[in-house]
Every structure is written in structure tokens, then in C-alpha cells.
Protein backbone atom coordinates (compact mmCIF):
# COMPACT_ATOMS: atom_id res chain seq x y z
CA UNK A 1 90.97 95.01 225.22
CA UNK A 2 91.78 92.80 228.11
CA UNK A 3 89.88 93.15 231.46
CA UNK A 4 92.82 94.34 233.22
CA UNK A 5 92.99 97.65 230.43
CA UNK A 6 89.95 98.75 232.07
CA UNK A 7 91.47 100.93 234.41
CA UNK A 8 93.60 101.93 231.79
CA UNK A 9 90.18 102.86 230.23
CA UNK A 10 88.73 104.05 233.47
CA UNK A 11 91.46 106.70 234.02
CA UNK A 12 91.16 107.96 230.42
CA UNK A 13 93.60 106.92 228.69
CA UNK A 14 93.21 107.62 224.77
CA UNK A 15 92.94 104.50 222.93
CA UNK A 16 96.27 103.57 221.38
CA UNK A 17 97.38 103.22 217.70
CA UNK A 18 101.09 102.10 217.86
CA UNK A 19 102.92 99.13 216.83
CA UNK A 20 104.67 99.62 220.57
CA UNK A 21 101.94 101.11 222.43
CA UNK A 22 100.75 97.62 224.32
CA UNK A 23 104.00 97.56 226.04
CA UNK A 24 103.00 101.05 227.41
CA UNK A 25 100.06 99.59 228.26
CA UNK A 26 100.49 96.60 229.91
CA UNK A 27 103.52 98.36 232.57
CA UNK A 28 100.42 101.28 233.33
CA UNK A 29 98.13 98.35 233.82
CA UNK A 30 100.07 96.70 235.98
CA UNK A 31 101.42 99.87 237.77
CA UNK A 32 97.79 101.19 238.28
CA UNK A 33 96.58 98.17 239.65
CA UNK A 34 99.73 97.75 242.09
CA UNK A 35 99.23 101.04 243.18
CA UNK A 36 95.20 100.37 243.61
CA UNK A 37 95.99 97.38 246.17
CA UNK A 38 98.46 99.55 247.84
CA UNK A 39 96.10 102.04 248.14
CA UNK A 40 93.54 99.58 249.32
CA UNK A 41 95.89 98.18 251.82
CA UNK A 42 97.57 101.11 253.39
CA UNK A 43 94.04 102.20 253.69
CA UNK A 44 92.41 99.03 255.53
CA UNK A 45 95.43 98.95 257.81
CA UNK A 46 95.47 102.76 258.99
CA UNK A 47 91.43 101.70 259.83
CA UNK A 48 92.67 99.06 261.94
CA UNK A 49 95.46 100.92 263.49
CA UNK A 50 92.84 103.53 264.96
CA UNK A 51 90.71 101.11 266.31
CA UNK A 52 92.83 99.10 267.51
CA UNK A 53 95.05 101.50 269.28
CA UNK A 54 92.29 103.58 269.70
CA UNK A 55 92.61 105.56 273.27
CA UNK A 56 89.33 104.09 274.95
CA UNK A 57 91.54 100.37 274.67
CA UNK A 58 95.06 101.64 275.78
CA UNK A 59 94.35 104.33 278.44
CA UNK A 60 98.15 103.80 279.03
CA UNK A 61 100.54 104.28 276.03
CA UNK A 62 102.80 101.13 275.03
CA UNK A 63 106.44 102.51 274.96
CA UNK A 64 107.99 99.22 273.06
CA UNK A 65 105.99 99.55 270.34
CA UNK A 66 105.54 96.96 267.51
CA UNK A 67 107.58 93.88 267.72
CA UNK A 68 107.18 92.31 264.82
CA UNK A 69 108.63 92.76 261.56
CA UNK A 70 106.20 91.66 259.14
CA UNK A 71 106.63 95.75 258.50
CA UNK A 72 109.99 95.20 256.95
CA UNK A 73 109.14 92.11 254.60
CA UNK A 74 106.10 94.26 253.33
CA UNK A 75 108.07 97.45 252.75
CA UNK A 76 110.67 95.19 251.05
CA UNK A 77 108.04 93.54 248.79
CA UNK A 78 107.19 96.95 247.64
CA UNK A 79 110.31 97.81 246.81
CA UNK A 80 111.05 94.18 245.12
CA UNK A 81 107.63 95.06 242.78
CA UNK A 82 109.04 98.36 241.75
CA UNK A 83 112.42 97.50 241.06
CA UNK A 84 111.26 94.42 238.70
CA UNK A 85 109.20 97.05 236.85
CA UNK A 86 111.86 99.51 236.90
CA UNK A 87 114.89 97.29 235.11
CA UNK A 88 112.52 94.25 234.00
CA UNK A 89 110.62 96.43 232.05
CA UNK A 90 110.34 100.23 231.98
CA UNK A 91 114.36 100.74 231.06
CA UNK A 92 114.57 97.81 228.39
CA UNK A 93 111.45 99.37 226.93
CA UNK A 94 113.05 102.78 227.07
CA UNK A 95 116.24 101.56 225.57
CA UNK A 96 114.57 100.09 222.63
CA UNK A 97 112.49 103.35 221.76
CA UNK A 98 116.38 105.33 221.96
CA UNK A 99 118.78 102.70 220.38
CA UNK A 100 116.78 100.65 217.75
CA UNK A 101 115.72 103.10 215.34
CA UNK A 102 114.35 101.88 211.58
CA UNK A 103 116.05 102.48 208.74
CA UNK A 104 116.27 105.74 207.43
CA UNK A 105 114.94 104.47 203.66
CA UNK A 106 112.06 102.18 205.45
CA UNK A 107 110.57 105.45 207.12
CA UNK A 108 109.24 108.63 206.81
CA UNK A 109 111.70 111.39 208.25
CA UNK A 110 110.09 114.81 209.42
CA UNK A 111 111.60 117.66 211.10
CA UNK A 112 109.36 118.85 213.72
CA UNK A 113 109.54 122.33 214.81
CA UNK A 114 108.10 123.96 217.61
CA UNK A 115 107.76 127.80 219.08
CA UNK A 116 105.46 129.62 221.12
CA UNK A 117 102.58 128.21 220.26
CA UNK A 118 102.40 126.40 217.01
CA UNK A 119 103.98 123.24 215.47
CA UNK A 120 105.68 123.55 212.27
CA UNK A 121 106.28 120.17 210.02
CA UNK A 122 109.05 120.22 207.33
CA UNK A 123 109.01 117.00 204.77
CA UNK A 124 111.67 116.89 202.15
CA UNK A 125 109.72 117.16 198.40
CA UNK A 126 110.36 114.63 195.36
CA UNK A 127 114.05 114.75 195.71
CA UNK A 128 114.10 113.26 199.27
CA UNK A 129 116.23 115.84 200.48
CA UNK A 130 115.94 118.51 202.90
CA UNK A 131 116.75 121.92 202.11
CA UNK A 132 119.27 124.19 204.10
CA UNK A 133 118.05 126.16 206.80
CA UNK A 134 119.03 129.00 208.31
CA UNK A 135 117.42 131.83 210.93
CA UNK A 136 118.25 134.58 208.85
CA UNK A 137 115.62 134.03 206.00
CA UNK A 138 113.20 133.63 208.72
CA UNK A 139 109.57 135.50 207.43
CA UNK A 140 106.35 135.39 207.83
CA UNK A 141 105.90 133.64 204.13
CA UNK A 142 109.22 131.18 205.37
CA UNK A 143 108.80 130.19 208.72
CA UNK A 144 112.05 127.74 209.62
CA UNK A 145 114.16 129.59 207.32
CA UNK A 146 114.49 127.79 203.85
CA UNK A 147 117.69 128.72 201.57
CA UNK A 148 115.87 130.20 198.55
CA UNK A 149 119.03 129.48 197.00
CA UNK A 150 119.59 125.96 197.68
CA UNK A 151 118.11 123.71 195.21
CA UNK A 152 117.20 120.72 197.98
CA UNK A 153 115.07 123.61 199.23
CA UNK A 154 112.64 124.32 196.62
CA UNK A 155 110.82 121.75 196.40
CA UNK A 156 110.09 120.94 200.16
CA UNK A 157 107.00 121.07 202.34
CA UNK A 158 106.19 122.95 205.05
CA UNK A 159 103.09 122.39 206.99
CA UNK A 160 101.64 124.26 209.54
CA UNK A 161 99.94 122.37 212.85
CA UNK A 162 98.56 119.12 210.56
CA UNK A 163 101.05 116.04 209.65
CA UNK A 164 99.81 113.29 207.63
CA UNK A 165 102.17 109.91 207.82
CA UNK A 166 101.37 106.45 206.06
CA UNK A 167 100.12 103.91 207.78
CA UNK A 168 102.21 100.57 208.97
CA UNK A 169 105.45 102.72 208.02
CA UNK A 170 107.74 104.25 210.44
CA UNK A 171 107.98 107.32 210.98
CA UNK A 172 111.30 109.42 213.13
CA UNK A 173 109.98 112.48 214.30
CA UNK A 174 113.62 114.93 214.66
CA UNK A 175 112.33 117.23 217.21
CA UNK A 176 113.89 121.21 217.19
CA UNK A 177 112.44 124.43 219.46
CA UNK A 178 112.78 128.11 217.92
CA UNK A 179 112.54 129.85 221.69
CA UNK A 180 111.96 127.76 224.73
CA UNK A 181 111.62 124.05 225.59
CA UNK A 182 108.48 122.21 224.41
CA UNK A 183 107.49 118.18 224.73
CA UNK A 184 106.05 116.92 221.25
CA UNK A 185 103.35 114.54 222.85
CA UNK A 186 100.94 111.85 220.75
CA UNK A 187 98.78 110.22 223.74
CA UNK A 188 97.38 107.59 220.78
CA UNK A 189 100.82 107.02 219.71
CA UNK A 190 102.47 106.15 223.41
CA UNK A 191 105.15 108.65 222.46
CA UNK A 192 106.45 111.97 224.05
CA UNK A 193 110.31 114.25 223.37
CA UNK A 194 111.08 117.42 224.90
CA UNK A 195 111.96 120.14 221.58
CA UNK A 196 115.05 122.25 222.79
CA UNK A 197 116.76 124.93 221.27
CA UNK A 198 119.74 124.34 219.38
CA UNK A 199 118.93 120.71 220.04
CA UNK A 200 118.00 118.26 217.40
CA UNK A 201 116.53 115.27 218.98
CA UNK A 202 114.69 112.29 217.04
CA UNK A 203 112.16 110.07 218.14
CA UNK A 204 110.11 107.08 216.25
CA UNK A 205 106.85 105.19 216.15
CA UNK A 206 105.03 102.95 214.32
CA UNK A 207 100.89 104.17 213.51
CA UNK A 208 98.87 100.95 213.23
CA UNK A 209 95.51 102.64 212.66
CA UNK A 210 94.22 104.96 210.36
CA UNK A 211 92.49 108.54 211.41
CA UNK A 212 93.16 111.22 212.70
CA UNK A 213 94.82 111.84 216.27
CA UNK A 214 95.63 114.82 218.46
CA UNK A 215 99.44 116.50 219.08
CA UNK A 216 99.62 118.64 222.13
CA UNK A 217 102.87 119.77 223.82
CA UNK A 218 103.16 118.77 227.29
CA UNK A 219 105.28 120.83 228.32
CA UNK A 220 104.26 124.10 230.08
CA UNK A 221 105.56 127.17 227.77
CA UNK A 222 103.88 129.93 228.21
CA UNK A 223 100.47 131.88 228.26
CA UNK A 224 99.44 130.29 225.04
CA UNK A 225 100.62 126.25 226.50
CA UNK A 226 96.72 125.52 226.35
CA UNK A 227 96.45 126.36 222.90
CA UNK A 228 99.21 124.33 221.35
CA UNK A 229 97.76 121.91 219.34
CA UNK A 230 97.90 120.23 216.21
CA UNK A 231 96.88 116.97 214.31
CA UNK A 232 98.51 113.68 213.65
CA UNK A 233 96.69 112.21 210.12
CA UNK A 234 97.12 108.20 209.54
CA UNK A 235 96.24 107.79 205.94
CA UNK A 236 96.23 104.38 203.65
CA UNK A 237 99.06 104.52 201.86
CA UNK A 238 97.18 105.56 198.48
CA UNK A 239 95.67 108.69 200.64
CA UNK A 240 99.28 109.55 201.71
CA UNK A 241 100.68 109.46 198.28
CA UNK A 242 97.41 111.88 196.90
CA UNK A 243 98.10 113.91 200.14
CA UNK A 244 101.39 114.38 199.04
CA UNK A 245 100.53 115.24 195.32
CA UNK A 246 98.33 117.49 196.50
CA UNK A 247 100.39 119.46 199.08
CA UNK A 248 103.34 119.43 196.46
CA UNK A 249 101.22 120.84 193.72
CA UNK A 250 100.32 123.78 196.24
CA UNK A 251 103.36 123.96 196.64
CA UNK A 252 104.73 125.33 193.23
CA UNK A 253 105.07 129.13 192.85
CA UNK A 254 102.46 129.91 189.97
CA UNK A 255 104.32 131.63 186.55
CA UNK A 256 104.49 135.23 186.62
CA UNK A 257 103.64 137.58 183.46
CA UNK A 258 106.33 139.81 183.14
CA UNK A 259 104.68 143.56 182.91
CA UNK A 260 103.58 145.14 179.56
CA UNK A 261 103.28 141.20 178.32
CA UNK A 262 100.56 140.45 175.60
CA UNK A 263 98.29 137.47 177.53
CA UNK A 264 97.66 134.78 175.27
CA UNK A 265 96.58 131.66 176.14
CA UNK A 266 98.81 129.96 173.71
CA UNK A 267 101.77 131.48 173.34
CA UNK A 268 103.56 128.70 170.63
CA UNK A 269 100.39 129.21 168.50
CA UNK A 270 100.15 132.74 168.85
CA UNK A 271 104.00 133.29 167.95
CA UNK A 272 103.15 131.41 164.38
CA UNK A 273 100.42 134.37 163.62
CA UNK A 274 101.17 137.07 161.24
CA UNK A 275 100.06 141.04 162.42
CA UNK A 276 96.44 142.35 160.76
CA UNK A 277 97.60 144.07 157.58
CA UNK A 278 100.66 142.42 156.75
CA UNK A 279 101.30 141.86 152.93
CA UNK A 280 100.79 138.29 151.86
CA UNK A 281 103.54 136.02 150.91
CA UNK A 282 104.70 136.05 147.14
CA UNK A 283 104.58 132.72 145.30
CA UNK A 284 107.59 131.40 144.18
């Protein structure tokens, strides 16, 4: 960390764990220093304005005021800094995270849904597909609405509140809200999208370090804002593949016994048995 990130630090800002996040960074680092000497300087010069125009040394206000216009060429200056920061950096930088998304078969894809006052993550399964949704299957055992009768559909996850995502891999994040407008915010991952309804809005990042990081919504939506949290999981790319096995495997509806059924444990060795008291075969 450079000595300038110290205020960065100072201020508490998380510690960051995106591929982009320095260029966050650095314009906050520079902004929050700019504004410090601002602050420093508006400060020393309103000090010197009320003692030096203090009332005990002008008994007799000055109508003609000031007369010179070092004013202007500091109030220009300021304007100067903020417009280089502005275009020079903040809108390129913006541009970049809008326009130059990875490839769709170099990242992970998740749809991220949110509602009052949970977060809902959909990956597709095996096939790499997403299944149709629609409102109408909504339930309390199918959440964003999964066609039971599409086949792209069956085999997909759906997590509640905790995402796991590889690490050094892309990932676009396409952002959806089931009742009022959310912000899906990562602090660690220098990365923040309003969710609207009936909007479907993407947004990427890069995770350059493993563990395990907090997702908050930062935008106010309710009684329950405070309590909408979740987790953001960087794994190795070995503990993203297991994680996957593993939510997949929980994911397959177990076999059902039809009623009235015999149980056997092996049914293909069972079907080769012969009923107690049958007659024996006759030799040929």
C-alpha cells in the first residue's frame, strides 16, 4: 500500500480485491487529499480573514472591497483540478467498466436477484444454460420462478444470500429487482449497480484474492435495508469446481418409492429371486 492509500485506510475503506480496484483507488486518493488541502486552506484563510478584518482594526467599513483577483485564478484552479479528474479519469474509467465487458465463455455469468430483503443467486447447472423463468411458478420451494417444464431448468442452481466465484476469472453479475429498486454493492470488489424491476442490468469484475467478502445493498429499501446482506466467496479454482459438485449434488431431487412398493436394496438382484415355496425347476 502506498503512503498516499493511507487516508484511503484512515477513512475505512475495505481493503480491495479487484483486478480494477487500484484505479478506484488511486482517483479517492487523490480526491481525498485535494479535498484535505482545500479544507486546510479555506480554513487558514477564513482565520486570517477575521483577524485581519477584525472590527478593533477597521472601526470604519471598506466599501471597495478586495481588489485583487488572485480569488478568481484560485477558484479557477479548483475547477481546472476537478474537471481533469472528471474527463481525465473518472468517465474513461466509467466507460471501461460499461463498454468492455469479457467474453461471455471466459466468465462466470450469474443472475442476481434482489427483493425486500434478501439476495437470490441463479447459476446455470452442467448444461451452461439458464432455465426459463417466469413469476407465475413463484413459491416458497421456487423463489425466481423456474419452468419445471423446461429442461435448461432442471438442473440449475439457486442460492440463497452466499455466491461463490473462481478466482482470477471474470465474473458479469446481470442484476434484476422483484419489488423496488436495490444497489448490489461489493466495497472489496470497487463495484456497485442499482437492481430495478423489469430491468436487467449487468455489471463485471475481476476477484484477485481469495476469501470471503461482504454484499450489502446500498440502496435504502425499506424497514429491513439494514439487514440486507449476503456473502461474496473467492475460492481457488479446485474449491470452486468441489463447490459446485457439491451444490449440484444437493441439488438433485432424491428417487421416490412409489406407495405399496416392496423396499429392497437391490432391486436387479432381488427381481432374479424365486418366491419361498415355489416348486423347483425340472431337469431336462
Amino acid at each position: 500500500m502506498s503512503s498516499l492509500a493511507v487516508i484511503n485506510e484512515f477513512l475505512g475503506q475495505p481493503p480491495n480485491a479487484s483486478e480494477h480496484g487500484y484505479q478506484i483507488d488511486h482517483i479517492l486518493e487523490f480526491s481525498h487529499w485535494f479535498m484535505a488541502a482545500l479544507f486546510v486552506g479555506w480554513i487558514t484563510y477564513f482565520v486570517f480573514v477575521l483577524i485581519r478584518f477584525r472590527r478593533a482594526r477597521n472601526p470604519v467599513a471598506d466599501h471597495e472591497g478586495v481588489k485583487s483577483s488572485i480569488s478568481n485564478h484560485l477558484e479557477f484552479s479548483v475547477v481546472l483540478i476537478e474537471a481533469v479528474l472528471l474527463l481525465g479519469f473518472a468517465i474513461p474509467l466509467w466507460a471501461k467498466r460499461v463498454n468492455q465487458f469479457p467474453e461471455n465463455r471466459d466468465a462466470v455469468i450469474v443472475n442476481v436477484v434482489g427483493q425486500q430483503f434478501n439476495w437470490t443467486f441463479h447459476l446455470p447447472g452442467p448444461d451452461g444454460k439458464f432455465g426459463r423463468r417466469d413469476p407465475s411458478f413463484e413459491s416458497a420451494s421456487n423463489p425466481l420462478g423456474l419452468d419445471p417444464n423446461d429442461p435448461a431448468a432442471k438442473d440449475d442452481l439457486v442460492i440463497p444470500g452466499e455466491l461463490h466465484v473462481p478466482v482470477n476469472r471474470p465474473v458479469i453479475i446481470e442484476l434484476s429487482s422483484k419489488d423496488v429498486i436495490h444497489d448490489f454493492a461489493l466495497p472489496n470488489m470497487r463495484i456497485a449497480q442499482d437492481a430495478i424491476p423489469g430491468s436487467l442490468i449487468p455489471m463485471w469484475f475481476t476477484p484477485i484474492k481469495t476469501g470471503t467478502y461482504e454484499v450489502i445493498c446500498g440502496q435504502l429499501c425499506g424497514l429491513g435495508h439494514y439487514s440486507m446482506k449476503g456473502s461474496l466467496v473467492v475460492d481457488t479454482p479446485a474449491d470452486y469446481q468441489a463447490w459446485l459438485k457439491e451444490r449440484a449434488d444437493l441439488n438433485v431431487p432424491p428417487t421416490l418409492t412409489p406407495p405399496g412398493a416392496p423396499k429392497t436394496a437391490n432391486p436387479a438382484a432381488e427381481a432374479g429371486k424365486k418366491p419361498a415355496g415355489s416348486p423347483a425347476p425340472k431337469p431336462q
